[in-house]
N, C-alpha and C. Protein backbone atom coordinates (compact mmCIF):
# COMPACT_ATOMS: atom_id res chain seq x y z
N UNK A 1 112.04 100.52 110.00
CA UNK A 1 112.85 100.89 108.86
C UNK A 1 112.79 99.78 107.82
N UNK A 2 112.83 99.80 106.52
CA UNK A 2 112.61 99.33 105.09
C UNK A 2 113.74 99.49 104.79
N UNK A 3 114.77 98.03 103.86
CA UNK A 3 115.54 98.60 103.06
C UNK A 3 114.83 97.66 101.97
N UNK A 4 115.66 98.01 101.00
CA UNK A 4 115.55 96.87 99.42
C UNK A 4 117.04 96.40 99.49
N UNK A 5 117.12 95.09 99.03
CA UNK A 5 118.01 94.94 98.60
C UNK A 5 118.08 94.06 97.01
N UNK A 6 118.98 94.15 96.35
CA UNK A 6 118.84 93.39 94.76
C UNK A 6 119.85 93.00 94.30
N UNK A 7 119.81 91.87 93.16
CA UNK A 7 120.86 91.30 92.92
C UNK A 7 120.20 91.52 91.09
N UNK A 8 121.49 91.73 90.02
CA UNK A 8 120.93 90.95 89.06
C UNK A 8 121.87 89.91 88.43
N UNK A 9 121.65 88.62 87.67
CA UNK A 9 122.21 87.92 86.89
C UNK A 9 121.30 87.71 86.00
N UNK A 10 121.33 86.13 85.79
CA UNK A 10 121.22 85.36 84.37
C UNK A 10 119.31 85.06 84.61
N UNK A 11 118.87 84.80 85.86
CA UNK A 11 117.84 84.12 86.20
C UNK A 11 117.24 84.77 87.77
N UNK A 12 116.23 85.68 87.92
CA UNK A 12 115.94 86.53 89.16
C UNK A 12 115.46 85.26 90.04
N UNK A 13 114.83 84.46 89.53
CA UNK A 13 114.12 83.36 90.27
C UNK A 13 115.33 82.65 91.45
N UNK A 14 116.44 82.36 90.76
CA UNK A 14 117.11 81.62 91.00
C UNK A 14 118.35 82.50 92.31
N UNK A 15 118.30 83.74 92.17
CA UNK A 15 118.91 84.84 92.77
C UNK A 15 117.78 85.36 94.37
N UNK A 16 116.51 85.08 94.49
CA UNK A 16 115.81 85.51 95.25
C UNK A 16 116.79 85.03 96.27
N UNK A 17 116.25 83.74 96.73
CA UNK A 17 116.73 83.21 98.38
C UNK A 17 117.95 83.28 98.96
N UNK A 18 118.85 83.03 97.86
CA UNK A 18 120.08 83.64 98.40
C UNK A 18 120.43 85.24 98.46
N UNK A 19 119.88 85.98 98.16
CA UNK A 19 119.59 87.24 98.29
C UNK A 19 118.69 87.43 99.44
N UNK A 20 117.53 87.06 99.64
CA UNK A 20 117.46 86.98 100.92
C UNK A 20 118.26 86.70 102.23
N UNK A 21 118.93 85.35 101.62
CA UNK A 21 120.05 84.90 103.41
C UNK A 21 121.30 85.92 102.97
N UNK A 22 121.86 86.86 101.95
CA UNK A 22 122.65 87.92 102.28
C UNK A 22 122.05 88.80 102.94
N UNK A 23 120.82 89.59 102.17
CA UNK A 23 120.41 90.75 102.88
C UNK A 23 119.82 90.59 104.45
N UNK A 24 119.38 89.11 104.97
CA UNK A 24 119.03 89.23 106.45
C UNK A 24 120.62 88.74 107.36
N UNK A 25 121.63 89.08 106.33
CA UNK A 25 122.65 88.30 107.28
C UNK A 25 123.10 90.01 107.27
N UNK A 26 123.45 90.64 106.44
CA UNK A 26 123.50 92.71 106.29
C UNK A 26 122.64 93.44 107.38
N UNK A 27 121.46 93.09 106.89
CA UNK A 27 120.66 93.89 107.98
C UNK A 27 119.95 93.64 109.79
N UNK A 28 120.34 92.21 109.78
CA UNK A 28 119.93 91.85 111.09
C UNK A 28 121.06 91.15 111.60
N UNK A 29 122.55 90.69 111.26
CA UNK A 29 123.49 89.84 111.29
C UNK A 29 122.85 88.56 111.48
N UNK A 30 121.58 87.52 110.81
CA UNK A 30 121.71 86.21 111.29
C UNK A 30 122.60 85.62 110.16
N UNK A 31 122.87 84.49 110.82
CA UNK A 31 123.36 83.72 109.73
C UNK A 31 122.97 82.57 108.82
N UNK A 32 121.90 82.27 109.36
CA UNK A 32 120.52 81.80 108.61
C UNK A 32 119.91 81.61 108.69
N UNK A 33 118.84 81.80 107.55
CA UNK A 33 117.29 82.27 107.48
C UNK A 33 116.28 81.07 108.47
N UNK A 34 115.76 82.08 109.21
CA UNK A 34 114.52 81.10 110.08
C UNK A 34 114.14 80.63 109.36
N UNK A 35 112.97 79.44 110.06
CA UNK A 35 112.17 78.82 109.25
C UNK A 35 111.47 79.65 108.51
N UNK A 36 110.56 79.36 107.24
CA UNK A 36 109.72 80.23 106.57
C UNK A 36 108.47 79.48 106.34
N UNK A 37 107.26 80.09 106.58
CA UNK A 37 106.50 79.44 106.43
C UNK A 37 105.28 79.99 105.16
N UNK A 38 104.05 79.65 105.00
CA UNK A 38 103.50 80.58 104.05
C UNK A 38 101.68 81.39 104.34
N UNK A 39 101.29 82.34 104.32
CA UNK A 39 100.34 82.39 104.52
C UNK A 39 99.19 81.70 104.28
N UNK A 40 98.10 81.53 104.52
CA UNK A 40 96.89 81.01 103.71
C UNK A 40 96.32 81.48 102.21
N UNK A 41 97.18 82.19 102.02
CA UNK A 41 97.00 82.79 100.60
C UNK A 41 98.07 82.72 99.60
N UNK A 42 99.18 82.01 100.80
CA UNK A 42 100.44 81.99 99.81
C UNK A 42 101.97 82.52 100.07
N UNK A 43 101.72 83.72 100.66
CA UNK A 43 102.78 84.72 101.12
C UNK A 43 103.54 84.00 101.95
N UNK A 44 105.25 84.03 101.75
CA UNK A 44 105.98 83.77 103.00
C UNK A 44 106.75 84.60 103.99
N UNK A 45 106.64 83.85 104.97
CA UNK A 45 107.14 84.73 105.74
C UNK A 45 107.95 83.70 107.19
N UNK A 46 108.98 84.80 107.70
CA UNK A 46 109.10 84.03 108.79
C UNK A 46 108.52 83.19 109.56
N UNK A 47 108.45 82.14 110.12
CA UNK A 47 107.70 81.15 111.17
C UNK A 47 107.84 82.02 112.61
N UNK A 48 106.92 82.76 113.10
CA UNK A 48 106.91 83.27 114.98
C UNK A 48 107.48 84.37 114.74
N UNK A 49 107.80 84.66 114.17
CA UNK A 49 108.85 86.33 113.91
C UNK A 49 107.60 87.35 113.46
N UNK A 50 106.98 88.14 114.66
CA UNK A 50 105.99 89.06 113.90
C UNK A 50 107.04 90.70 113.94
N UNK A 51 108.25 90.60 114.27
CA UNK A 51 108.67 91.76 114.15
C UNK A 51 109.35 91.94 113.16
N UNK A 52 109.70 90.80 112.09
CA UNK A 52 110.57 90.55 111.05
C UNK A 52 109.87 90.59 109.89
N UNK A 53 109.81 91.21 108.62
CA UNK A 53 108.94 90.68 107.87
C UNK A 53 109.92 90.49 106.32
N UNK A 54 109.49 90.23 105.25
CA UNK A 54 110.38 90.25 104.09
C UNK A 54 109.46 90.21 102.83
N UNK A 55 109.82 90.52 101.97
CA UNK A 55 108.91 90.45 100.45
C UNK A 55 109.63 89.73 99.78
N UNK A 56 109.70 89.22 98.70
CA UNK A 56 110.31 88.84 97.38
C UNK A 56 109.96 89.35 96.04
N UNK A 57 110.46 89.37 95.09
CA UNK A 57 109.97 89.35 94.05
C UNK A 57 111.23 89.25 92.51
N UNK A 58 110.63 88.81 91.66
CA UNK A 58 111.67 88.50 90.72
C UNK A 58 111.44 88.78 89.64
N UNK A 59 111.98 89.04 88.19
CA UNK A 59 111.56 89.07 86.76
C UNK A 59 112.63 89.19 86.32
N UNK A 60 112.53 88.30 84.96
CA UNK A 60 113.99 88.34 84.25
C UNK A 60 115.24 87.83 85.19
N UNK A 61 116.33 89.10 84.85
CA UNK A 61 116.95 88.69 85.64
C UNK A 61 117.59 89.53 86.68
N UNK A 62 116.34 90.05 87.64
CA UNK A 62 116.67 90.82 88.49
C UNK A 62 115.61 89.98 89.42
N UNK A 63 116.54 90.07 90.77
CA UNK A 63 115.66 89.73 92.20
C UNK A 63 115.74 91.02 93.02
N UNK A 64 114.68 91.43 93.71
CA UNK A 64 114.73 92.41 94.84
C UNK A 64 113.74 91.44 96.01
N UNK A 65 114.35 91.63 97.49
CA UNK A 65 113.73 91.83 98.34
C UNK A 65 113.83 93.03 99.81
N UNK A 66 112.73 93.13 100.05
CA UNK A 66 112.51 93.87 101.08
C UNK A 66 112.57 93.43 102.17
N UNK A 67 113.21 93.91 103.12
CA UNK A 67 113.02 93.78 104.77
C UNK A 67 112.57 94.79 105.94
N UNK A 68 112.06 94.49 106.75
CA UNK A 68 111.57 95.58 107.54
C UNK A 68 110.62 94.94 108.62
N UNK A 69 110.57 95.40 109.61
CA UNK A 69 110.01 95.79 111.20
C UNK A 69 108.75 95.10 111.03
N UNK A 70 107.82 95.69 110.21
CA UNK A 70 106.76 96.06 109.90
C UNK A 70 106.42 95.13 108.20
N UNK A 71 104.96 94.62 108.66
CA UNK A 71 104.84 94.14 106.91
C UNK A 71 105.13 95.33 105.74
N UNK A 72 105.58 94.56 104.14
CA UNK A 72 106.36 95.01 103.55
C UNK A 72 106.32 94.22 102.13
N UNK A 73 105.64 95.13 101.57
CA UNK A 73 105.89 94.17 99.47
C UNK A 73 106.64 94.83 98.77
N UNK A 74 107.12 94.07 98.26
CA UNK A 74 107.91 94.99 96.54
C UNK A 74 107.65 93.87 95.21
N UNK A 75 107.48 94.62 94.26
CA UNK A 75 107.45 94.20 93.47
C UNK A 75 108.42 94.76 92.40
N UNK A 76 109.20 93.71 91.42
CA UNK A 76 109.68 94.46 90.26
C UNK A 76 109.32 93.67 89.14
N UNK A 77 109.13 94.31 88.08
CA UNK A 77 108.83 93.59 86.28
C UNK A 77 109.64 94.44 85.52
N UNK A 78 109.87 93.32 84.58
CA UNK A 78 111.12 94.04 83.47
C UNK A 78 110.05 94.59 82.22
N UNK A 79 109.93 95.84 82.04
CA UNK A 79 109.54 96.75 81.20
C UNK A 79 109.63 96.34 79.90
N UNK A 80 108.43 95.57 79.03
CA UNK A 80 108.50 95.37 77.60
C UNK A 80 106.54 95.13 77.27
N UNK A 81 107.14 95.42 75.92
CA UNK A 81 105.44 95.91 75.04
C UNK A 81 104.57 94.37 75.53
N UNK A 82 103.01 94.62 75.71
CA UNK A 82 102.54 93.29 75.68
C UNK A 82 101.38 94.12 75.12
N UNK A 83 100.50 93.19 75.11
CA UNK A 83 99.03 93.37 73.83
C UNK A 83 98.74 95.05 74.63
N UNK A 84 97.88 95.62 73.52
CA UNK A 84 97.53 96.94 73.70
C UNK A 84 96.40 96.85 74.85
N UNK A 85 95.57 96.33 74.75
CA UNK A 85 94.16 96.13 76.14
C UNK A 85 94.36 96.32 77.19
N UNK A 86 95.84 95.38 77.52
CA UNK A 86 96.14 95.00 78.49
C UNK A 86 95.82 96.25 79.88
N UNK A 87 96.64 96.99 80.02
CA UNK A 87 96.04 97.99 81.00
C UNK A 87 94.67 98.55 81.16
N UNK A 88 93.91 98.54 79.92
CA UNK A 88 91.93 98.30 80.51
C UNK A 88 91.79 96.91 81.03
N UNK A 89 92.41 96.22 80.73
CA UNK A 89 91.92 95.05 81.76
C UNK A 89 92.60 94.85 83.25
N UNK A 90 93.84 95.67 83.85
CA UNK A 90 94.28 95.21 85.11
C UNK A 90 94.67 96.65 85.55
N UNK A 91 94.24 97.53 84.83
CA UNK A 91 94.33 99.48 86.02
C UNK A 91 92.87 99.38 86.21
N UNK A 92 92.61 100.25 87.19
CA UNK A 92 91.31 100.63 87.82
C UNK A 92 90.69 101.80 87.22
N UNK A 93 89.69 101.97 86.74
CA UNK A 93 89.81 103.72 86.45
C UNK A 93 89.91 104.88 87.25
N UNK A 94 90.20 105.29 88.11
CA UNK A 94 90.92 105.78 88.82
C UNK A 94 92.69 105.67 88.01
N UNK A 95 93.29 104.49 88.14
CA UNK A 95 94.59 104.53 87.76
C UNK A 95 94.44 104.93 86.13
N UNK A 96 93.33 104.39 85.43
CA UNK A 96 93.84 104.59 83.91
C UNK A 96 93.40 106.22 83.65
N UNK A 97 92.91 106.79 84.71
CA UNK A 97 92.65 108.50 84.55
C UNK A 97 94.09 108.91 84.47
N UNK A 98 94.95 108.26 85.55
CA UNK A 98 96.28 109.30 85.41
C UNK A 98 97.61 108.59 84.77
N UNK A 99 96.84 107.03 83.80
CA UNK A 99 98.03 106.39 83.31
C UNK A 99 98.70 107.25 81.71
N UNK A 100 99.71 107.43 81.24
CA UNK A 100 100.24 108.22 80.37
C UNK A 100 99.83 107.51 79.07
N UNK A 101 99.84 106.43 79.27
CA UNK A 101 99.73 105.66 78.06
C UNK A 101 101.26 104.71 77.26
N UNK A 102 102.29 104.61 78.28
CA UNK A 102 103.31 104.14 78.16
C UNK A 102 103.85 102.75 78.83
N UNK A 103 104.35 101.86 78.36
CA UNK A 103 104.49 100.83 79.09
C UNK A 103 105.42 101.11 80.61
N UNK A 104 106.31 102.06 80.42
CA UNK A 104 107.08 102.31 81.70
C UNK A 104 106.03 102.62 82.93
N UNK A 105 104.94 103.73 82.22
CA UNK A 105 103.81 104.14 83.31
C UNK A 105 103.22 103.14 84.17
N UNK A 106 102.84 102.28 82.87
CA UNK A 106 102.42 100.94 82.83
C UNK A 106 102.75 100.31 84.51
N UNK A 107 103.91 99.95 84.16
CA UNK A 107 104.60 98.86 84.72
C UNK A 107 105.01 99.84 86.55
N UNK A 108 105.42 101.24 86.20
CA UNK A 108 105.36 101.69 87.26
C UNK A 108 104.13 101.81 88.22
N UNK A 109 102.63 101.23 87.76
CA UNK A 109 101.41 101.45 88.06
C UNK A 109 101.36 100.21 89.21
N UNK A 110 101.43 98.95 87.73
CA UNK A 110 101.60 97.88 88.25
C UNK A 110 102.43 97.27 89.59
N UNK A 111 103.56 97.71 89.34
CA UNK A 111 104.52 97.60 90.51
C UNK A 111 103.94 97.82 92.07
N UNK A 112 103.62 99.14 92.25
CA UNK A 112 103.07 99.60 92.76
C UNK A 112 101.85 99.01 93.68
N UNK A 113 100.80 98.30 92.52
CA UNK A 113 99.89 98.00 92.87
C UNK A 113 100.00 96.55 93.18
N UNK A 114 100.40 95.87 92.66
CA UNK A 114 101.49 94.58 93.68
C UNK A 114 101.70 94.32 94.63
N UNK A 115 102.70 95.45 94.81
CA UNK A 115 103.80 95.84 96.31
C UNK A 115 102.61 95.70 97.28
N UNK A 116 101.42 97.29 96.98
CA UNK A 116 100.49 96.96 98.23
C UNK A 116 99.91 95.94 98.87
N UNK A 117 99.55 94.84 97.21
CA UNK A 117 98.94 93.97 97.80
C UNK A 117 99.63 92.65 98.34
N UNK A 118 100.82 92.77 98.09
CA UNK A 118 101.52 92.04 98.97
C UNK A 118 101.93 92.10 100.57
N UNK A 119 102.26 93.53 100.66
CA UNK A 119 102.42 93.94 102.26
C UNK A 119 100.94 93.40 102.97
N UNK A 120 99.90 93.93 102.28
CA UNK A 120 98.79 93.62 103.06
C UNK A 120 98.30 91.83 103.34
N UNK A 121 99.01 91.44 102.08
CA UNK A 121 98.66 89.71 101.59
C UNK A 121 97.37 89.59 101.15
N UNK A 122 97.08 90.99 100.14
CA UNK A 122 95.54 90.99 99.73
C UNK A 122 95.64 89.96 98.88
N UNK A 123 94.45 89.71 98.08
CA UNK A 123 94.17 89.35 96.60
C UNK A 123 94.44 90.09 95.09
N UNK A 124 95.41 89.87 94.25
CA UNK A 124 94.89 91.13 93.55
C UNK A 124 94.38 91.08 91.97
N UNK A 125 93.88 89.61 92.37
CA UNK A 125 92.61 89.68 91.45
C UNK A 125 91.33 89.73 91.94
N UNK A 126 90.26 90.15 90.96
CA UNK A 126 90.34 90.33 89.60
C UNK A 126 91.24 92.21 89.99
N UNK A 127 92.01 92.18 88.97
CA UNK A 127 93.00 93.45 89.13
C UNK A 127 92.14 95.05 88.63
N UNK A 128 91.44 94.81 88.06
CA UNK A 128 90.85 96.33 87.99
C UNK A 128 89.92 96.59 89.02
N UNK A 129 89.86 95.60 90.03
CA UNK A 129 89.10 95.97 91.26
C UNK A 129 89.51 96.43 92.68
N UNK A 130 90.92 96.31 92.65
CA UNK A 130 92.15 96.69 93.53
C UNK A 130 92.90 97.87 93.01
N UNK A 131 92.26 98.71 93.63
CA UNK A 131 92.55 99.87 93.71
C UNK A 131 94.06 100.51 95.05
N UNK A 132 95.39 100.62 94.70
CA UNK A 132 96.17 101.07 95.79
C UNK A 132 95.81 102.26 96.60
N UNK A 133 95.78 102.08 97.62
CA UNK A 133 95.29 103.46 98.23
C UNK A 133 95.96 104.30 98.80
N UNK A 134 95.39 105.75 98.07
CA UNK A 134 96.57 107.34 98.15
C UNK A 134 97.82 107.23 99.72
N UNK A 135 97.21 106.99 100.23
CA UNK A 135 98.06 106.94 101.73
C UNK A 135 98.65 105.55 102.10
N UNK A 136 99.21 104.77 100.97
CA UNK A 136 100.04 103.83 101.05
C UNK A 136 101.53 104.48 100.85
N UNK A 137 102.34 104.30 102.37
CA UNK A 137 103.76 104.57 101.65
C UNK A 137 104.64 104.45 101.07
N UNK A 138 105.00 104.13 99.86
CA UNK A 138 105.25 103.60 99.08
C UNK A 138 106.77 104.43 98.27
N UNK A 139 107.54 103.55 96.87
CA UNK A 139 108.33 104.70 96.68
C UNK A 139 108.54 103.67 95.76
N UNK A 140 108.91 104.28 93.87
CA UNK A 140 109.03 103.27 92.96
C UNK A 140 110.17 103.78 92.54
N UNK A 141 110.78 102.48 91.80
CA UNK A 141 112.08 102.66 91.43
C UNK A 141 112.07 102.36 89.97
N UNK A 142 113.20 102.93 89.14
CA UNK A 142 113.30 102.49 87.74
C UNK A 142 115.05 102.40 87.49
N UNK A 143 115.09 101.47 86.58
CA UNK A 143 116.30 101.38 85.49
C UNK A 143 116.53 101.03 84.24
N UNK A 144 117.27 100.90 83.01
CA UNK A 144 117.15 100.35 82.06
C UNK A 144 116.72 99.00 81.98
N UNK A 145 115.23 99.30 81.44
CA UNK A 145 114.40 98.44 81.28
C UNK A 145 113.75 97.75 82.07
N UNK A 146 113.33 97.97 83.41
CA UNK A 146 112.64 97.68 84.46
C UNK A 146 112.02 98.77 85.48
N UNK A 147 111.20 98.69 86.09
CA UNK A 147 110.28 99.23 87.19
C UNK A 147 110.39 98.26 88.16
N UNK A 148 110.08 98.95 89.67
CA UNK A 148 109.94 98.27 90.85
C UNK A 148 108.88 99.59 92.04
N UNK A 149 108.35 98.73 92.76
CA UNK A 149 108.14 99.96 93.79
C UNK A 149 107.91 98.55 95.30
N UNK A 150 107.86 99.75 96.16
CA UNK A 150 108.06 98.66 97.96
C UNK A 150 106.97 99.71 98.27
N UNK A 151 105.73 98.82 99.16
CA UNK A 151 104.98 99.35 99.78
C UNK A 151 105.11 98.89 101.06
N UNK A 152 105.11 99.96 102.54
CA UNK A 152 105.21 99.02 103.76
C UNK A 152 104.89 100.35 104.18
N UNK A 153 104.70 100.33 105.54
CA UNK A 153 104.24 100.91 106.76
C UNK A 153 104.99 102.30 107.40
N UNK A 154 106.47 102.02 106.95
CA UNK A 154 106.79 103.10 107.20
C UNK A 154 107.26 104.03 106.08
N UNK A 155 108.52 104.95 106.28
CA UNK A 155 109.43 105.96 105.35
C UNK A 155 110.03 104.81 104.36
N UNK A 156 109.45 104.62 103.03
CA UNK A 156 110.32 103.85 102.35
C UNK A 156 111.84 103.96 102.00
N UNK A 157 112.18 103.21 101.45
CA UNK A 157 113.97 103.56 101.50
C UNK A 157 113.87 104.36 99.94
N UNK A 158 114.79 105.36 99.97
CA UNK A 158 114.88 105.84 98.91
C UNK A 158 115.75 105.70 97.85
N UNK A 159 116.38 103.83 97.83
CA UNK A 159 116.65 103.43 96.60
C UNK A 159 117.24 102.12 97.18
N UNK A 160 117.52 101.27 95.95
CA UNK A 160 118.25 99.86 96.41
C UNK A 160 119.59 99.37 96.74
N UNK A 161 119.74 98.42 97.13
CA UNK A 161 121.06 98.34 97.90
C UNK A 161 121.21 96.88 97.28
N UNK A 162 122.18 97.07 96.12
CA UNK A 162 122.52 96.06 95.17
C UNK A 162 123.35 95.31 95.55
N UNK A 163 123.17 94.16 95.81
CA UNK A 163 124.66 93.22 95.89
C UNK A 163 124.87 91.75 95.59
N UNK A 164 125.61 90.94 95.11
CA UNK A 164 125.69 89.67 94.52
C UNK A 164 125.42 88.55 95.42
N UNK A 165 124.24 88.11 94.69
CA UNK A 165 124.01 87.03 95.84
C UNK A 165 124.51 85.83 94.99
N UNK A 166 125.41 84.78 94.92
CA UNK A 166 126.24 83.19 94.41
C UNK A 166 125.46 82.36 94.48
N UNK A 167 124.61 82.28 93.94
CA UNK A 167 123.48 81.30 93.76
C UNK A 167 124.40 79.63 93.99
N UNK A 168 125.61 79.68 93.32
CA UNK A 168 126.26 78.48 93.35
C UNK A 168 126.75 78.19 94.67
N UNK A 169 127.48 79.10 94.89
CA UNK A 169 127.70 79.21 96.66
C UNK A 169 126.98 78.73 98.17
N UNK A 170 125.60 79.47 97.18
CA UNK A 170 124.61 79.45 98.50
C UNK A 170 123.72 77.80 98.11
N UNK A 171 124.46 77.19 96.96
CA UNK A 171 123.84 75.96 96.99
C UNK A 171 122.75 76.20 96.22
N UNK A 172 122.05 76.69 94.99
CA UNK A 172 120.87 76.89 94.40
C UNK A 172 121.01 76.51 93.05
N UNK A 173 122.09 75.94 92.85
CA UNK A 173 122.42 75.39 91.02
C UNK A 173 122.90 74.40 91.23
């Protein structure tokens, strides 16, 4: 099982980790976060815990992460205009066949294509060569002025589970 969980304030960066040690203290009762260590590519993850997994991700000022059984990415970006090219240079054609031509599409593409390559801990550059693939389970989310989507292994959750993580509290300011 997959949930999301999210926080927003002033700074997503600054909201991740303590959003993390709420949502694994919610969904697994610890009370704090194992060691974490990082892949060879970057990705972190628990130290010895292959049944535990977690994503991060941040923009603006929203943090989401994912937890679940099973590896697990999410990605979210806050929805605003950038140069016109931009999507011939990082959709695949495949994706720019069924992109609308809107930054929301945009960003819902992107998200998406993130998420996968995070669960997997691919590469996802160069980006028009990473293609997400149809039978990734996946499930994207939107709100004023942002996109997100979680790719992982199983039934994704079918929406987020918002709650304040005290950055001051948890010691991060």
């Amino acid at each position: 099982m997959t949930d999301i969980y999210g926080a927003i304030g002033a700074d997503g960066r600054r909201l991740a980790w303590p959003l993390l040690e709420r949502a694994v203290r919610l969904r697994w009762g610890w009370t704090a976060l194992p060691p974490v260590e990082r892949s060879p590519r970057g990705k972190p993850r628990f130290t010895g815990l292959e049944d535990r997994w977690f994503s991060l991700s941040h923009s603006g000022g929203i943090a989401l992460c994912a937890l679940s059984e099973c590896p697990v990415g999410v990605d979210v970006e806050i929805v605003r205009p950038r140069r016109a090219g931009l999507p011939g240079r990082l959709l695949s054609e495949r994706e720019l066949a069924r992109f609308d031509g809107s930054w929301e599409d945009f960003y819902r593409v992107w998200t998406l294509k993130e998420s996968w390559c995070k669960r997997d801990d691919l590469p996802l550059y160069p980006p028009r060569r990473v293609e997400t693939p149809p039978a990734c389970p996946y499930q994207s989310y939107a709100g004023a002025g942002w996109r997100a989507a979680v790719c992982c292994r199983d039934a994704p959750p079918g929406g987020i589970i918002w709650l304040e993580a005290d950055c001051k509290k948890e010691g991060y300011l």
